[in-house]
PDB file of N, CA and C in Angstrom:
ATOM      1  N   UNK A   1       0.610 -16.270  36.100  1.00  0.00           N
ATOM      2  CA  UNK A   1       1.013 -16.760  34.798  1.00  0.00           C
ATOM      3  C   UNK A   1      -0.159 -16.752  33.841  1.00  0.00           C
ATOM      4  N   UNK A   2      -1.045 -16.891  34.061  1.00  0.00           N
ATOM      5  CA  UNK A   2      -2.545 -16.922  33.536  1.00  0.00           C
ATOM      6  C   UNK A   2      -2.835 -15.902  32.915  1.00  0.00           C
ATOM      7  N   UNK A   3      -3.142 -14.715  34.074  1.00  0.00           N
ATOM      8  CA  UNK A   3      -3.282 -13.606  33.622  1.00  0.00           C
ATOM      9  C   UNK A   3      -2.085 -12.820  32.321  1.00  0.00           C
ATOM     10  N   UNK A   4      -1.027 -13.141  32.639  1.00  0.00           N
ATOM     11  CA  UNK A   4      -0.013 -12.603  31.551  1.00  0.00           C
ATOM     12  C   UNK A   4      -0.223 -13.372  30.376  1.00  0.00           C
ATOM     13  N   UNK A   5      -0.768 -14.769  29.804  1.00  0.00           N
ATOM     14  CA  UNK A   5      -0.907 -15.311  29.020  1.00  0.00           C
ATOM     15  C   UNK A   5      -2.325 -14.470  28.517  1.00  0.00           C
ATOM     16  N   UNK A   6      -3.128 -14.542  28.632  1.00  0.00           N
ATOM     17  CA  UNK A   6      -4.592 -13.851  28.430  1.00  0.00           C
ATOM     18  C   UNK A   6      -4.226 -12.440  27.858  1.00  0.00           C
ATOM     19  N   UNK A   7      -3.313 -11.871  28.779  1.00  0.00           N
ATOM     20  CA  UNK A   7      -2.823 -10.469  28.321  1.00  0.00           C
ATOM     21  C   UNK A   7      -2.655 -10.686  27.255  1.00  0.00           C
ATOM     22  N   UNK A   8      -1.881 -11.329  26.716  1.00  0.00           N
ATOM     23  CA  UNK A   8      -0.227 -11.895  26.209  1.00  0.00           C
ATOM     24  C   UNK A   8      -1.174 -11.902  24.148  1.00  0.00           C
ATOM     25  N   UNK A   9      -2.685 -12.978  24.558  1.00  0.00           N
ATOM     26  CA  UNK A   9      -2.988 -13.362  24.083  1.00  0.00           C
ATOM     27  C   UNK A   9      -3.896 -12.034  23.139  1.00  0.00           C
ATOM     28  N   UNK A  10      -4.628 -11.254  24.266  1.00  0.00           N
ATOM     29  CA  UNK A  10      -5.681 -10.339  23.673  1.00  0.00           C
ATOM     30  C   UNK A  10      -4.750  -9.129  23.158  1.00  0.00           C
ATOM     31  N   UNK A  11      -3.547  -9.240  23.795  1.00  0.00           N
ATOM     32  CA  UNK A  11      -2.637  -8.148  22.837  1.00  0.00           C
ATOM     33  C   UNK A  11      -2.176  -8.658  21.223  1.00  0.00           C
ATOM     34  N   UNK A  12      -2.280  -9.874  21.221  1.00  0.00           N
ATOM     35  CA  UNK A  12      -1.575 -10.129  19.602  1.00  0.00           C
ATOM     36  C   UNK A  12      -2.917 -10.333  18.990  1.00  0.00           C
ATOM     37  N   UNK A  13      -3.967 -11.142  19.251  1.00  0.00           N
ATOM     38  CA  UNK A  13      -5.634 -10.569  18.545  1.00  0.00           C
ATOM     39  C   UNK A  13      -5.217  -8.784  18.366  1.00  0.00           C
ATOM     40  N   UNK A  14      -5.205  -8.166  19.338  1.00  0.00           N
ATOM     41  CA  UNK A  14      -5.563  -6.589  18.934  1.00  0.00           C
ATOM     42  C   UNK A  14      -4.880  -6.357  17.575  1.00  0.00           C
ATOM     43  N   UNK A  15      -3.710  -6.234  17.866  1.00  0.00           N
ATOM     44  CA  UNK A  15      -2.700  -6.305  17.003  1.00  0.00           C
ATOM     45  C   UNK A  15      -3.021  -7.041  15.521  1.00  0.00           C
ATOM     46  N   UNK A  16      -3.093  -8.342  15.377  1.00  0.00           N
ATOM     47  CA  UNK A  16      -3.909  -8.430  14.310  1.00  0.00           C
ATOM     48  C   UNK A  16      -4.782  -7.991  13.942  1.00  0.00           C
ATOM     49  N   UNK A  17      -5.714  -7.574  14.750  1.00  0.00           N
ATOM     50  CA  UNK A  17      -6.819  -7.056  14.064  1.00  0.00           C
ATOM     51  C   UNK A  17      -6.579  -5.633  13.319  1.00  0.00           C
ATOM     52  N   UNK A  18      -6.041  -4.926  14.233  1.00  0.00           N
ATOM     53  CA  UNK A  18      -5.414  -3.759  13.383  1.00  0.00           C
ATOM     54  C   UNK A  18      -4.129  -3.370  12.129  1.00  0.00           C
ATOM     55  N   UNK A  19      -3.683  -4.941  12.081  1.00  0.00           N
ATOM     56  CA  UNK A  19      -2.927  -5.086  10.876  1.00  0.00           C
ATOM     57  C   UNK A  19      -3.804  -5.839   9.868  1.00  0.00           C
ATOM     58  N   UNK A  20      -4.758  -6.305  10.348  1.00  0.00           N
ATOM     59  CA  UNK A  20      -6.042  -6.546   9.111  1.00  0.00           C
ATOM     60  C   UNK A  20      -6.657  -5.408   8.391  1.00  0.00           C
ATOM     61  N   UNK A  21      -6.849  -4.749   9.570  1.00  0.00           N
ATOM     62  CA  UNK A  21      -7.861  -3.438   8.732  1.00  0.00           C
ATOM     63  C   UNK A  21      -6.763  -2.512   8.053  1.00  0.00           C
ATOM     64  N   UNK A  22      -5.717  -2.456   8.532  1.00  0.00           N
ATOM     65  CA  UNK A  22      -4.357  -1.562   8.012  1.00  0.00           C
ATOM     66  C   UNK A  22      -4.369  -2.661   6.229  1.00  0.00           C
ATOM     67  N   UNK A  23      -4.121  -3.587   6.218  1.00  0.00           N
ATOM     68  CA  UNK A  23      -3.841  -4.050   5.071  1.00  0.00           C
ATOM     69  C   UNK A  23      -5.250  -3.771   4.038  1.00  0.00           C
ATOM     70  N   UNK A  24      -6.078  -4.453   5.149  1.00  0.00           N
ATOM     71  CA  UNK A  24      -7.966  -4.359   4.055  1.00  0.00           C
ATOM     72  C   UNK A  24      -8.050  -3.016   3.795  1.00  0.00           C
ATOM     73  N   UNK A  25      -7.640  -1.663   4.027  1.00  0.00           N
ATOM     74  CA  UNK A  25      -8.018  -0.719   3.703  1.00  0.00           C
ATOM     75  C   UNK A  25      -6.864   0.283   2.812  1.00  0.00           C
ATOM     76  N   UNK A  26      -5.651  -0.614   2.878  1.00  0.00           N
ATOM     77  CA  UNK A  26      -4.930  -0.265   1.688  1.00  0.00           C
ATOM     78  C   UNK A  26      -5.470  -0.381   0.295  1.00  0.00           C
ATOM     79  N   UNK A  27      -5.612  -1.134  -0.061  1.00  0.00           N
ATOM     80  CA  UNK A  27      -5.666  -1.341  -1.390  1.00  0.00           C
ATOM     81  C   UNK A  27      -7.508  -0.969  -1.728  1.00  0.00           C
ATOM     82  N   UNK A  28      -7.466  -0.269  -2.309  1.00  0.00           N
ATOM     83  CA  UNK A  28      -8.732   0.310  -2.798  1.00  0.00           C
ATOM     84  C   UNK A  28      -9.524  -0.116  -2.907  1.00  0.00           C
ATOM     85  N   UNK A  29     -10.897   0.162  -2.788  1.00  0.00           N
ATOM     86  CA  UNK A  29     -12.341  -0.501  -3.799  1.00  0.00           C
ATOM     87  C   UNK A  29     -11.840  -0.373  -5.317  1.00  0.00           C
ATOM     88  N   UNK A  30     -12.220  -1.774  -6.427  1.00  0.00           N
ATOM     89  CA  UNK A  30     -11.852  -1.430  -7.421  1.00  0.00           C
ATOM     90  C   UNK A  30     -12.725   0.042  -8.321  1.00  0.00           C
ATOM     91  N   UNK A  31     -12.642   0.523  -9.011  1.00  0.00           N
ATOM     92  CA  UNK A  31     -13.192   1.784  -9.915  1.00  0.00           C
ATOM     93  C   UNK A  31     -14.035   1.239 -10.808  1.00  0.00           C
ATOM     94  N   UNK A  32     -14.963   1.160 -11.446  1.00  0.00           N
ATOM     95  CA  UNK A  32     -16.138   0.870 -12.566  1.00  0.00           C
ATOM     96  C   UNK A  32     -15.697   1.726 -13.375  1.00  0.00           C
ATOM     97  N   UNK A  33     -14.539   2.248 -14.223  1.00  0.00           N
ATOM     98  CA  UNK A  33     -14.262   3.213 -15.049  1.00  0.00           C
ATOM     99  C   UNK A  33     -13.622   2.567 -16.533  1.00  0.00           C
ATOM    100  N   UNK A  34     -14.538   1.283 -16.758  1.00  0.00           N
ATOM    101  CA  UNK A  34     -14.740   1.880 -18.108  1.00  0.00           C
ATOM    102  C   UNK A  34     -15.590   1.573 -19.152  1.00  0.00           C
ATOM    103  N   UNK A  35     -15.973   2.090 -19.421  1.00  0.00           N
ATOM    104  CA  UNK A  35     -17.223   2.408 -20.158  1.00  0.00           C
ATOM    105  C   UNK A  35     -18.144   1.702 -21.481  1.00  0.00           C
ATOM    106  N   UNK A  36     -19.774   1.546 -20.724  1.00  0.00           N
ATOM    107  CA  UNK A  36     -20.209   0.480 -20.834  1.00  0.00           C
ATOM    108  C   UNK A  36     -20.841   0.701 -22.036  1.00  0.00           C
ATOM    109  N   UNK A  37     -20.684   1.466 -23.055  1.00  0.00           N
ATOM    110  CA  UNK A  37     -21.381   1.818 -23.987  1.00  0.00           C
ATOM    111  C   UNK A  37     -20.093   1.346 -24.909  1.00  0.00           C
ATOM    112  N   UNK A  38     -18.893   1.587 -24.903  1.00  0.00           N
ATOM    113  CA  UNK A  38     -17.686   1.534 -25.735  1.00  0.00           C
ATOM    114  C   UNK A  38     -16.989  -0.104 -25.486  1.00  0.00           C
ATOM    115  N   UNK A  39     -17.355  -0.389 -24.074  1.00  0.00           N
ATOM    116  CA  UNK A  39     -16.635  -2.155 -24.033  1.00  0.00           C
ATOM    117  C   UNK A  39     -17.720  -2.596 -22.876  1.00  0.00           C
ATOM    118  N   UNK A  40     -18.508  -3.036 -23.635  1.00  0.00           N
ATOM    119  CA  UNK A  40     -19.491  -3.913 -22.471  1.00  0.00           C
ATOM    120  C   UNK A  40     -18.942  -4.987 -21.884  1.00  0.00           C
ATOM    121  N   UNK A  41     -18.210  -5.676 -22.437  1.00  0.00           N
ATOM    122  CA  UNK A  41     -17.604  -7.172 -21.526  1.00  0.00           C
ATOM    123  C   UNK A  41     -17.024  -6.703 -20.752  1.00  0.00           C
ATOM    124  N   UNK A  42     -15.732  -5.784 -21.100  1.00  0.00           N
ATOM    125  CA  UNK A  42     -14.792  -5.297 -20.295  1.00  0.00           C
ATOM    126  C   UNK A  42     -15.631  -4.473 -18.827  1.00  0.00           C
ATOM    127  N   UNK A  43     -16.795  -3.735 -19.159  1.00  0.00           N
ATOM    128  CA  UNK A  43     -16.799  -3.575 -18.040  1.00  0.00           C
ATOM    129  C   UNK A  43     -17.929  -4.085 -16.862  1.00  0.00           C
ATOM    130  N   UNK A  44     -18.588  -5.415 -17.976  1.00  0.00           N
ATOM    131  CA  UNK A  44     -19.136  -6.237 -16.894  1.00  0.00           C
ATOM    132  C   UNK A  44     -18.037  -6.893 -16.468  1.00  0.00           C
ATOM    133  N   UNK A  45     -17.187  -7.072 -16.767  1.00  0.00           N
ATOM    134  CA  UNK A  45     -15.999  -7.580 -16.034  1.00  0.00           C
ATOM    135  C   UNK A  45     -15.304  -7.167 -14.409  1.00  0.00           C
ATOM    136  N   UNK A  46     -15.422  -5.510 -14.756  1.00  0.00           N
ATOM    137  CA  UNK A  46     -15.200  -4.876 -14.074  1.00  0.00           C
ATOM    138  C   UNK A  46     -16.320  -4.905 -12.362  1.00  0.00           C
ATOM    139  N   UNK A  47     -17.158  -4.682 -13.382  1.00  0.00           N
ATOM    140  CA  UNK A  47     -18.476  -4.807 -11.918  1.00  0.00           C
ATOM    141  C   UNK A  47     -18.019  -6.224 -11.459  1.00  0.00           C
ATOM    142  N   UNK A  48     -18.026  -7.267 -11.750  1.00  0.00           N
ATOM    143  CA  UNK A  48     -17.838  -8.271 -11.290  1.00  0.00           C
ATOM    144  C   UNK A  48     -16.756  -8.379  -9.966  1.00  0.00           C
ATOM    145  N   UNK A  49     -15.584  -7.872 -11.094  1.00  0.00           N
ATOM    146  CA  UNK A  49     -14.621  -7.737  -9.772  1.00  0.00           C
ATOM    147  C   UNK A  49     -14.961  -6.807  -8.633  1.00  0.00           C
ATOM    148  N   UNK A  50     -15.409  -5.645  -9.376  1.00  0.00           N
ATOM    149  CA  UNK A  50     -16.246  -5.113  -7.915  1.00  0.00           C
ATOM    150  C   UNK A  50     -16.990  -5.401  -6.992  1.00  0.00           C
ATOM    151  N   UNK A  51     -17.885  -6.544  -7.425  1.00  0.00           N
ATOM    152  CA  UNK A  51     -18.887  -7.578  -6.674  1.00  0.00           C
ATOM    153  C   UNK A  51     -17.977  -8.513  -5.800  1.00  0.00           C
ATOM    154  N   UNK A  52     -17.005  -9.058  -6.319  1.00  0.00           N
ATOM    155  CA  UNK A  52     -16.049  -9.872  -5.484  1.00  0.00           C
ATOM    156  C   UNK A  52     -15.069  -9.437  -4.874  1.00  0.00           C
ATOM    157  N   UNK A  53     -14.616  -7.845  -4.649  1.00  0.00           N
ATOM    158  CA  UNK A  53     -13.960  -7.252  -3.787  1.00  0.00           C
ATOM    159  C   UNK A  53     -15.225  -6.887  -2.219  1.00  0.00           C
ATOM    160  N   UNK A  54     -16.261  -6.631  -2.803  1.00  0.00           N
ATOM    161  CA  UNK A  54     -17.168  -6.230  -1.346  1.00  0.00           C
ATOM    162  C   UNK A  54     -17.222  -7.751  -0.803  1.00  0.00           C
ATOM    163  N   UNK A  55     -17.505  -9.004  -1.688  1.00  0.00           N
ATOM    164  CA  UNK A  55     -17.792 -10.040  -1.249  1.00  0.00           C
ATOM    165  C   UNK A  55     -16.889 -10.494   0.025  1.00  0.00           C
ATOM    166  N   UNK A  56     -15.696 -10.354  -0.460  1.00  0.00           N
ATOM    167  CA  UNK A  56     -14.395 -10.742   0.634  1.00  0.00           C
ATOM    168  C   UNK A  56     -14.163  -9.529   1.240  1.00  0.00           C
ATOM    169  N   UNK A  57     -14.655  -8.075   1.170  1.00  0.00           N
ATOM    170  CA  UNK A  57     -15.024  -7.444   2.566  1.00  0.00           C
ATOM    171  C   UNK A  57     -15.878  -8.056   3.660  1.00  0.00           C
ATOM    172  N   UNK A  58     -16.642  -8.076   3.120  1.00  0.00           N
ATOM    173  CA  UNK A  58     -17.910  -9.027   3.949  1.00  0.00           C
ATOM    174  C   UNK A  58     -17.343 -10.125   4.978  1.00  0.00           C
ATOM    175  N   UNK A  59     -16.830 -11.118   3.937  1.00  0.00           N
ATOM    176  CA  UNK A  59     -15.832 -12.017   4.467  1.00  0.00           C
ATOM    177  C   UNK A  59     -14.914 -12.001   5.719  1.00  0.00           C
ATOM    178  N   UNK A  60     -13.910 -10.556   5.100  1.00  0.00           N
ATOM    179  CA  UNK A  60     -13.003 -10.447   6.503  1.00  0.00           C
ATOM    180  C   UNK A  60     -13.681  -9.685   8.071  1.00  0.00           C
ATOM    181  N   UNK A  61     -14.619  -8.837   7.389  1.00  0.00           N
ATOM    182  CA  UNK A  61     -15.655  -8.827   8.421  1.00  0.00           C
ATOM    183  C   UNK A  61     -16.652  -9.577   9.588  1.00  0.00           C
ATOM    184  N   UNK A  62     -16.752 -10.569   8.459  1.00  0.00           N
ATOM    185  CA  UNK A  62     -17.472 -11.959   9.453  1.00  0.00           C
ATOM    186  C   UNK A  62     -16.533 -12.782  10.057  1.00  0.00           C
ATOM    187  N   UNK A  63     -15.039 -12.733   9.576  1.00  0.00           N
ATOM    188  CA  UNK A  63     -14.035 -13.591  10.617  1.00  0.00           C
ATOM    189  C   UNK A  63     -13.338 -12.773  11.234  1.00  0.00           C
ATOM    190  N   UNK A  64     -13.860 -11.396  11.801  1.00  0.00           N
ATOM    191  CA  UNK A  64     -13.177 -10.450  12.442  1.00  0.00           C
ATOM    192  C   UNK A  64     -11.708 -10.488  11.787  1.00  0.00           C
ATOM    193  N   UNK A  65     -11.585 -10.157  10.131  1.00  0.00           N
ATOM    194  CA  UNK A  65     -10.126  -9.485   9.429  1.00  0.00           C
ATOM    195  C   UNK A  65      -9.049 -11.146   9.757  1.00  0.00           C
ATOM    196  N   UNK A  66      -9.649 -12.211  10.142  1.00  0.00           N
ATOM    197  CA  UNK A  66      -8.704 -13.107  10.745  1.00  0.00           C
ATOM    198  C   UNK A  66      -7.975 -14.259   9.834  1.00  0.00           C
ATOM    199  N   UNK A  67      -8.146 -13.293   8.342  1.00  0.00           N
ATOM    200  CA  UNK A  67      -7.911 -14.921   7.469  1.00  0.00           C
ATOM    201  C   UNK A  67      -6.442 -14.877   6.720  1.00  0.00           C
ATOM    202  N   UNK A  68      -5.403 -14.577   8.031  1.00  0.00           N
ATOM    203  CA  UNK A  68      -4.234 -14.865   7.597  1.00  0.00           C
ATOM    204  C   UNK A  68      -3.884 -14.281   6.042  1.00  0.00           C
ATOM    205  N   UNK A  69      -4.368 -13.241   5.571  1.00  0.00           N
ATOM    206  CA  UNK A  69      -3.420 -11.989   4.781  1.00  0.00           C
ATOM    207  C   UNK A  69      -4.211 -12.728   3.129  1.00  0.00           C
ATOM    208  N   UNK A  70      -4.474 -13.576   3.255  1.00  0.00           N
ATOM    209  CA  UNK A  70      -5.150 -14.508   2.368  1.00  0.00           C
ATOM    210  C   UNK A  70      -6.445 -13.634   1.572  1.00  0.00           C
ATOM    211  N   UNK A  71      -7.428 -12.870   2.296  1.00  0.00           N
ATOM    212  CA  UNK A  71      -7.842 -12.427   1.784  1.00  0.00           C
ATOM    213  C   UNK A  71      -7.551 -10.795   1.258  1.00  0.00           C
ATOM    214  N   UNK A  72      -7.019 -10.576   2.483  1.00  0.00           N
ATOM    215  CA  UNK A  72      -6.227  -9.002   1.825  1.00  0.00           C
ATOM    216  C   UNK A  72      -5.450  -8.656   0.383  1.00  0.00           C
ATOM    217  N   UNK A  73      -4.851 -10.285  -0.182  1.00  0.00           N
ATOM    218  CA  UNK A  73      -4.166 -10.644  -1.339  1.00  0.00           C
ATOM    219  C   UNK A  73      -4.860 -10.683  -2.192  1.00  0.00           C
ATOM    220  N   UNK A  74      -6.190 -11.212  -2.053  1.00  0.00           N
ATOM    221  CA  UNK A  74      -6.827 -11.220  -2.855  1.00  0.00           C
ATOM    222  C   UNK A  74      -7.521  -9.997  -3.725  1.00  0.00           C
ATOM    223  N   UNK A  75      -7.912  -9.377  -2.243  1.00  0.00           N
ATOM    224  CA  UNK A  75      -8.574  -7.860  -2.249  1.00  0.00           C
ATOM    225  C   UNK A  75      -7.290  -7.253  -3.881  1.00  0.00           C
ATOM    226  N   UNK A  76      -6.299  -7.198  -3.417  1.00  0.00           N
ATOM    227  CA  UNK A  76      -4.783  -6.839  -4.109  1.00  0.00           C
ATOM    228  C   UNK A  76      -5.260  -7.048  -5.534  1.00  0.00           C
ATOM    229  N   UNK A  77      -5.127  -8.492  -5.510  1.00  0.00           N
ATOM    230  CA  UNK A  77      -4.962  -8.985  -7.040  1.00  0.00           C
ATOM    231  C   UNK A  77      -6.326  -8.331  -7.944  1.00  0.00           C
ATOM    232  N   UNK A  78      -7.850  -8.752  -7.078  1.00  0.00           N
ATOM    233  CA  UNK A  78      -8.659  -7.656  -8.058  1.00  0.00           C
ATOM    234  C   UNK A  78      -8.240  -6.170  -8.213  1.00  0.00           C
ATOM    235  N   UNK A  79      -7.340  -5.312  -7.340  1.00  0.00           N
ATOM    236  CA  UNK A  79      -7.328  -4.146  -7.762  1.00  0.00           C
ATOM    237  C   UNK A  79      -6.354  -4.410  -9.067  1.00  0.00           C
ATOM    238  N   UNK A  80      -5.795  -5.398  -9.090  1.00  0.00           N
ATOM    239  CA  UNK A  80      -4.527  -5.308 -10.619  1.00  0.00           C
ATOM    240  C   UNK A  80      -5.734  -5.587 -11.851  1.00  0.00           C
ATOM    241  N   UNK A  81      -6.619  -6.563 -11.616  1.00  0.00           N
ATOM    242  CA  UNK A  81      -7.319  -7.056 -12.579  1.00  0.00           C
ATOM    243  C   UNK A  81      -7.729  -6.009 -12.600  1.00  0.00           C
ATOM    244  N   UNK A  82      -8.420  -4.897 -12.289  1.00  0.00           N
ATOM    245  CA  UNK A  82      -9.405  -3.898 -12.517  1.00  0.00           C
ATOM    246  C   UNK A  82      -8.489  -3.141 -13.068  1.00  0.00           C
ATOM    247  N   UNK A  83      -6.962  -2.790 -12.523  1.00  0.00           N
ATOM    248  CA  UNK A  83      -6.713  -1.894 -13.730  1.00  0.00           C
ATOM    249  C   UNK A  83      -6.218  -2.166 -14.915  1.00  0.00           C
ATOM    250  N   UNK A  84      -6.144  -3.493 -15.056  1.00  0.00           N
ATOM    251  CA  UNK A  84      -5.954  -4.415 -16.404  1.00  0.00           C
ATOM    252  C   UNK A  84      -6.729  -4.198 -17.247  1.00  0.00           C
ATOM    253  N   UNK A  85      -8.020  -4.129 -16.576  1.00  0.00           N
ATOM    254  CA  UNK A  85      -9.192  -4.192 -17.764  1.00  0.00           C
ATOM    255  C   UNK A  85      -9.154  -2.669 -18.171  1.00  0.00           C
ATOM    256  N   UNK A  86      -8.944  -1.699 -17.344  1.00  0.00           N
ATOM    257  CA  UNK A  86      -9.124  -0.184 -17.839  1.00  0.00           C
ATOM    258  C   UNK A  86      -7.975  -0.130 -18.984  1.00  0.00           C
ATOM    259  N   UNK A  87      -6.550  -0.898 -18.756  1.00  0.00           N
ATOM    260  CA  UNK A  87      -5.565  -0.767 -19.865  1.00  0.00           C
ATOM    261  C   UNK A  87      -6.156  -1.522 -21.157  1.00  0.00           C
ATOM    262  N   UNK A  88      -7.075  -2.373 -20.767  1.00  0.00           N
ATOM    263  CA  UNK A  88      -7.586  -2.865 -22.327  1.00  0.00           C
ATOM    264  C   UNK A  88      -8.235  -2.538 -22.863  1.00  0.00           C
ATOM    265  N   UNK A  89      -8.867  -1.289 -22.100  1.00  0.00           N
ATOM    266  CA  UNK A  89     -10.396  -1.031 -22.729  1.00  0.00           C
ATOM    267  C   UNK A  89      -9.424   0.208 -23.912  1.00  0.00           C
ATOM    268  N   UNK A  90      -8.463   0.621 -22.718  1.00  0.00           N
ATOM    269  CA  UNK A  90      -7.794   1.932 -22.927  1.00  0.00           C
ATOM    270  C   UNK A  90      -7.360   1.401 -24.597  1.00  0.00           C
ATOM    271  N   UNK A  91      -6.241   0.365 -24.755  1.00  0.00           N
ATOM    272  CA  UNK A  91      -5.820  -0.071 -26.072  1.00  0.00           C
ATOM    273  C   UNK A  91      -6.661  -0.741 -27.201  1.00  0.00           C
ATOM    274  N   UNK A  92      -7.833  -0.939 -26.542  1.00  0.00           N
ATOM    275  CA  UNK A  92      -8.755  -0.752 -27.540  1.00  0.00           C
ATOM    276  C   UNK A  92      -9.610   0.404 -27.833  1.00  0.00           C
ATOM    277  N   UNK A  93      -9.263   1.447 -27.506  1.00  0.00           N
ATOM    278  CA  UNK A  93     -10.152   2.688 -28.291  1.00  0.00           C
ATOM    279  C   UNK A  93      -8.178   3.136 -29.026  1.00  0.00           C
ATOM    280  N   UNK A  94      -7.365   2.887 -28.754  1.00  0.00           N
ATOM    281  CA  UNK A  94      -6.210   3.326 -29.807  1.00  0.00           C
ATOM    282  C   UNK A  94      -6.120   2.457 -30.575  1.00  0.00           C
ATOM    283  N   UNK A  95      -6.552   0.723 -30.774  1.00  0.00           N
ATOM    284  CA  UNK A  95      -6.707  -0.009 -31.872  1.00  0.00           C
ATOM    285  C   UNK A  95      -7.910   1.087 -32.774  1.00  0.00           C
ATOM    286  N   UNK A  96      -8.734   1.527 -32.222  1.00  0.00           N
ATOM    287  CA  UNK A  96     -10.153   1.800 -33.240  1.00  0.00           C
ATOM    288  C   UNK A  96      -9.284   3.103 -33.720  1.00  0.00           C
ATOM    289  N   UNK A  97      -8.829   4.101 -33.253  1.00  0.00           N
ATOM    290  CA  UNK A  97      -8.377   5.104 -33.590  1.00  0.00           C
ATOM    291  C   UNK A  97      -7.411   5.026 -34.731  1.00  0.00           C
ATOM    292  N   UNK A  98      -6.535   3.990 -34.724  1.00  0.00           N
ATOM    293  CA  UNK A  98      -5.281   3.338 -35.409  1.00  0.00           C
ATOM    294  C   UNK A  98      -5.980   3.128 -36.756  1.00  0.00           C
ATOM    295  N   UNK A  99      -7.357   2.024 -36.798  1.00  0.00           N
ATOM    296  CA  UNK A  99      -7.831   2.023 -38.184  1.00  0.00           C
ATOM    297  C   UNK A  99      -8.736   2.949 -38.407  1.00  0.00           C
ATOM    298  N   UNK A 100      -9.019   3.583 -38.033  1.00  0.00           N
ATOM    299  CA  UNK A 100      -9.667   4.831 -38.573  1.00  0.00           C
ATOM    300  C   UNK A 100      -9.086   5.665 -39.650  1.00  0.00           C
ATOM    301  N   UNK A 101      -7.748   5.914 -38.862  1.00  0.00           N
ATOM    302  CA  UNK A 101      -6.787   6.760 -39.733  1.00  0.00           C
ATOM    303  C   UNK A 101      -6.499   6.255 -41.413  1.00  0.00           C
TER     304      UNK A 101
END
């Protein structure tokens, strides 16, 4: 009974672990794409989130991927913020274009 529990046990660790790295490696490193000469906030913004996507790599790394999907979500939500900021940087060079005209 022992032994099948132990089994039982190092089979659902495996298993998580490989639905950790399956989830952590979905969702992308965020992109630094946009440009620091045309929107500096926007894209120290950007690095930032890039700084805090490796941070919680690091993270799921040091708890062997084990933090209950919690950080994988997170990983998620900076990739939305990052392409948030590229859509703002984006509608602000068609605001500048708009009064130009």
């Amino acid at each position: 009974m022992r032994r099948t529990t132990l089994a039982a046990t190092l089979g659902t660790v495996a298993l998580s672990v490989l639905i950790g790295v399956g989830v952590g490696t979905a969702v992308g490193q965020p992109k630094d794409n946009v440009s620091k000469a045309l929107h500096p906030n926007l894209a120290r913004a950007q690095k930032q989130s890039s700084a805090a996507y490796e941070s919680i790599t690091m993270a799921q790394q040091a708890n062997e991927w084990d933090l209950a999907g919690h950080a994988a979500k997170a990983k998620q939500l900076l990739e939305e913020v990052n392409n948030e900021l590229k859509l703002a940087a984006e509608q602000s060079n068609t605001n500048k274009k708009k009064k130009q005209q």
